[in-house]
N, C-alpha and C. Protein backbone atom coordinates (compact mmCIF):
# COMPACT_ATOMS: atom_id res chain seq x y z
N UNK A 1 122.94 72.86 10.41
CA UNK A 1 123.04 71.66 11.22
C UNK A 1 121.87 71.63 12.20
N UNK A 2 121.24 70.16 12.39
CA UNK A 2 120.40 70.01 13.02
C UNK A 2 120.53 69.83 14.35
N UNK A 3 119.55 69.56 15.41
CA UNK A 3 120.26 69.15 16.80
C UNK A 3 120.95 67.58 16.90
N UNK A 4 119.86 66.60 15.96
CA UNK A 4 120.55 65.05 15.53
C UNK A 4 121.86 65.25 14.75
N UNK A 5 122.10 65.74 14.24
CA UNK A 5 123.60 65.93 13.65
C UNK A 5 124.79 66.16 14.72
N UNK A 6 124.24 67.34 15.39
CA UNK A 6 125.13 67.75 16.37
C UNK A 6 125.34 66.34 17.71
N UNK A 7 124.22 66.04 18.07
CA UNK A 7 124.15 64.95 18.72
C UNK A 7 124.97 63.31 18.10
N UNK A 8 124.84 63.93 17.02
CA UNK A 8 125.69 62.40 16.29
C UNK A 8 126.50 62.56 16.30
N UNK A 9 127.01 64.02 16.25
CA UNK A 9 128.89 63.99 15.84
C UNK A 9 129.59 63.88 17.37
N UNK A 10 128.71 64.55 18.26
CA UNK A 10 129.50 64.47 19.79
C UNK A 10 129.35 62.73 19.99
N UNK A 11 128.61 61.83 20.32
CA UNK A 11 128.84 60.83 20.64
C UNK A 11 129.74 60.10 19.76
N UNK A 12 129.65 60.38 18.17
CA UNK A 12 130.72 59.40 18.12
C UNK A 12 132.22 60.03 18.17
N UNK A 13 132.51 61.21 18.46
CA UNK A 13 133.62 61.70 19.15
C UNK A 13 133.99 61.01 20.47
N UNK A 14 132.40 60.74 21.60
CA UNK A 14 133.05 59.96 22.14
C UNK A 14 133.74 58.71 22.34
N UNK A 15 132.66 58.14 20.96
CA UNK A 15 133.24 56.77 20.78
C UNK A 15 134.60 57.05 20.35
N UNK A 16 135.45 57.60 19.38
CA UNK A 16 136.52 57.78 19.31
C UNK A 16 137.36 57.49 20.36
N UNK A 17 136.96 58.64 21.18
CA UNK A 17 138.30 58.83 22.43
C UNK A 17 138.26 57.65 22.97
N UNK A 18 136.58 57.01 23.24
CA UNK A 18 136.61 55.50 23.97
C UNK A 18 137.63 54.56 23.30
N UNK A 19 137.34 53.87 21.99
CA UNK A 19 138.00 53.41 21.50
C UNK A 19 139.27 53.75 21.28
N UNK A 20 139.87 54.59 21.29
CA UNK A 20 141.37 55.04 21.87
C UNK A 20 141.94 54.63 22.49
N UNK A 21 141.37 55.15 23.97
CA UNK A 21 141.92 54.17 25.35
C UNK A 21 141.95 53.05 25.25
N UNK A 22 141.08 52.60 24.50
CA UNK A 22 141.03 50.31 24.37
C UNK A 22 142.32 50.36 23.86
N UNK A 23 142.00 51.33 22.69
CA UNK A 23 143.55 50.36 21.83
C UNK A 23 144.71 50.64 22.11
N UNK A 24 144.86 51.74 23.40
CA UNK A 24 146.25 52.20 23.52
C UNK A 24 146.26 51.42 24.92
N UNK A 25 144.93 51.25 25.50
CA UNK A 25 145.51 49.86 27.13
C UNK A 25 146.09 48.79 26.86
N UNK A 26 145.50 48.39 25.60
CA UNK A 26 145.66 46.55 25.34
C UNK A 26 147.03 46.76 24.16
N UNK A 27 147.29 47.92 23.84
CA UNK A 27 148.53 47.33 22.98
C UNK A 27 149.75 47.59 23.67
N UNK A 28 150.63 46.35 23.22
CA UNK A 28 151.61 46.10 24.34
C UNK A 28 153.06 47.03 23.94
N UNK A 29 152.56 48.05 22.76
CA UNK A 29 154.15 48.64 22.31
C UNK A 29 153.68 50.38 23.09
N UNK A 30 152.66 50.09 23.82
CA UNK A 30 152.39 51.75 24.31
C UNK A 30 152.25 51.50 25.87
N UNK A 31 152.10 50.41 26.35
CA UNK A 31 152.20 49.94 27.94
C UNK A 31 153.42 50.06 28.07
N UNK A 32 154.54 49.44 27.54
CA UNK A 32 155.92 49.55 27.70
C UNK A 32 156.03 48.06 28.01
N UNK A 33 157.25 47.10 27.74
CA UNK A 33 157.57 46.09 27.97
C UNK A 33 157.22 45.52 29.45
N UNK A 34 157.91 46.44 30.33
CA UNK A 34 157.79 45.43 31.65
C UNK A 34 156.23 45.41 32.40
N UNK A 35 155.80 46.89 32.24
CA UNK A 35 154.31 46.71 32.31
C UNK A 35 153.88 46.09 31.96
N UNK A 36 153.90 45.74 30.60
CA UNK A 36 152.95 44.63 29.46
C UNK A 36 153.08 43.22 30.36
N UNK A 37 154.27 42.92 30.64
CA UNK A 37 154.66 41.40 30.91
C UNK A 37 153.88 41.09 32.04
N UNK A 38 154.05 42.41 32.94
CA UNK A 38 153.41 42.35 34.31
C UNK A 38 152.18 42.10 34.14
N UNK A 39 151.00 42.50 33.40
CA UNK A 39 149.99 42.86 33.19
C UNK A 39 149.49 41.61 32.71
N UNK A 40 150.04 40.72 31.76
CA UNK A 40 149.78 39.51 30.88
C UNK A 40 149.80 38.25 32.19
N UNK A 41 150.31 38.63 32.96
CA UNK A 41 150.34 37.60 33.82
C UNK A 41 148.98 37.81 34.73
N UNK A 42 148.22 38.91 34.23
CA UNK A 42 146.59 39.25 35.07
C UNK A 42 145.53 38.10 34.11
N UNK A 43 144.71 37.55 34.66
CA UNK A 43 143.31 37.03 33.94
C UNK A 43 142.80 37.74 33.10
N UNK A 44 142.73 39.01 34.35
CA UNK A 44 141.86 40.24 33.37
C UNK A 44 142.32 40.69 32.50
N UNK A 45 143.71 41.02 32.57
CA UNK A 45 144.04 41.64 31.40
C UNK A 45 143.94 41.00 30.24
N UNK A 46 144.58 39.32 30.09
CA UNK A 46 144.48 38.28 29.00
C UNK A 46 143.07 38.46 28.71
N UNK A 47 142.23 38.27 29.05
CA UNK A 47 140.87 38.85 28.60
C UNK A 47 140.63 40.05 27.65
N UNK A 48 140.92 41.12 28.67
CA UNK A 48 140.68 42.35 27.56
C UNK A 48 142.10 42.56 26.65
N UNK A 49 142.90 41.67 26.53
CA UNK A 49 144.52 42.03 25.69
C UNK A 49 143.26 40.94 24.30
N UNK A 50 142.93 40.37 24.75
CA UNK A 50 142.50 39.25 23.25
C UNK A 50 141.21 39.77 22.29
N UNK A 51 141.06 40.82 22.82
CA UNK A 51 139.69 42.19 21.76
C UNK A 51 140.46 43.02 21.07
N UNK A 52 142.05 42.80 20.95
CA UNK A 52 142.85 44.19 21.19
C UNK A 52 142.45 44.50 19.47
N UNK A 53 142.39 43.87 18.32
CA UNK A 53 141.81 43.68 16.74
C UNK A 53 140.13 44.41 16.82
N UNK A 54 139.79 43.85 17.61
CA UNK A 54 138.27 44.09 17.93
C UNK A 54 138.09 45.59 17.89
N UNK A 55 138.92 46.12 19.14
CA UNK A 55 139.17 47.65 19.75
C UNK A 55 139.69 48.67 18.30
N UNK A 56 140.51 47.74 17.44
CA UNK A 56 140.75 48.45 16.85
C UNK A 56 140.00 48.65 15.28
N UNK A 57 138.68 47.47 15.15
CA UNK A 57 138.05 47.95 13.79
C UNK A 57 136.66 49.04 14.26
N UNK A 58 136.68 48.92 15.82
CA UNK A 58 135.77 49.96 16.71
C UNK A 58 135.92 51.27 16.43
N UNK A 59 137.34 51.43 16.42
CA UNK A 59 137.87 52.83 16.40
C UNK A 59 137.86 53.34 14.47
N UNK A 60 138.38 52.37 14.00
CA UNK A 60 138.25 52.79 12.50
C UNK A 60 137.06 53.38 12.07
N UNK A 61 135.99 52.26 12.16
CA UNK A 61 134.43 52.41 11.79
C UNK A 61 134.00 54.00 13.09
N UNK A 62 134.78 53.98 13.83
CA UNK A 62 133.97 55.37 14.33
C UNK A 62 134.41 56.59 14.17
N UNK A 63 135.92 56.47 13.69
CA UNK A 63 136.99 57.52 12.86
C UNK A 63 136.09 57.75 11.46
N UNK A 64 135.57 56.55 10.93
CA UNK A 64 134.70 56.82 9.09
C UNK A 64 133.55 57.54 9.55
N UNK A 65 132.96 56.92 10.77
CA UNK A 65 131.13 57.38 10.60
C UNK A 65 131.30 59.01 11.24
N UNK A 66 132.26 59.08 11.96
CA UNK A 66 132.51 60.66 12.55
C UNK A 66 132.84 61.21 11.44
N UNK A 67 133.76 60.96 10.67
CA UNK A 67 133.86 62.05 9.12
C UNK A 67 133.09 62.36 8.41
N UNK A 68 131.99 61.51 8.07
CA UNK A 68 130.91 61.88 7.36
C UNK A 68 129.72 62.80 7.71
């Protein structure tokens, strides 16, 4: 293994964990109900709750390119 290899596999490890946190903030069955409700009633959150598909083909594609 090269140092670019090694360097590729740690960042997209981080992308992993990043994309993690997206998809476990914005989905509303791991916030818990009353949080969620609370939360939906934020701007911000309706904002980042409407990538929540987005967050999650982020994480796939960086789950594939990290395996390889």
């Amino acid at each position: 293994m090269n140092l670019l290899s090694i360097q590729a596999i740690s960042l997209l490890g981080f992308s992993n964990l990043f994309f993690l946190v997206l998809v476990l903030f914005s989905c509303r069955c791991f916030v818990g109900t009353k949080i969620y409700l609370t939360l939906l009633s934020k701007n911000w959150f309706k904002k980042f709750y409407q990538y929540h598909c987005w967050y999650w083909w982020g994480f796939i594609i960086s789950v594939f390119l990290h395996t390889l």
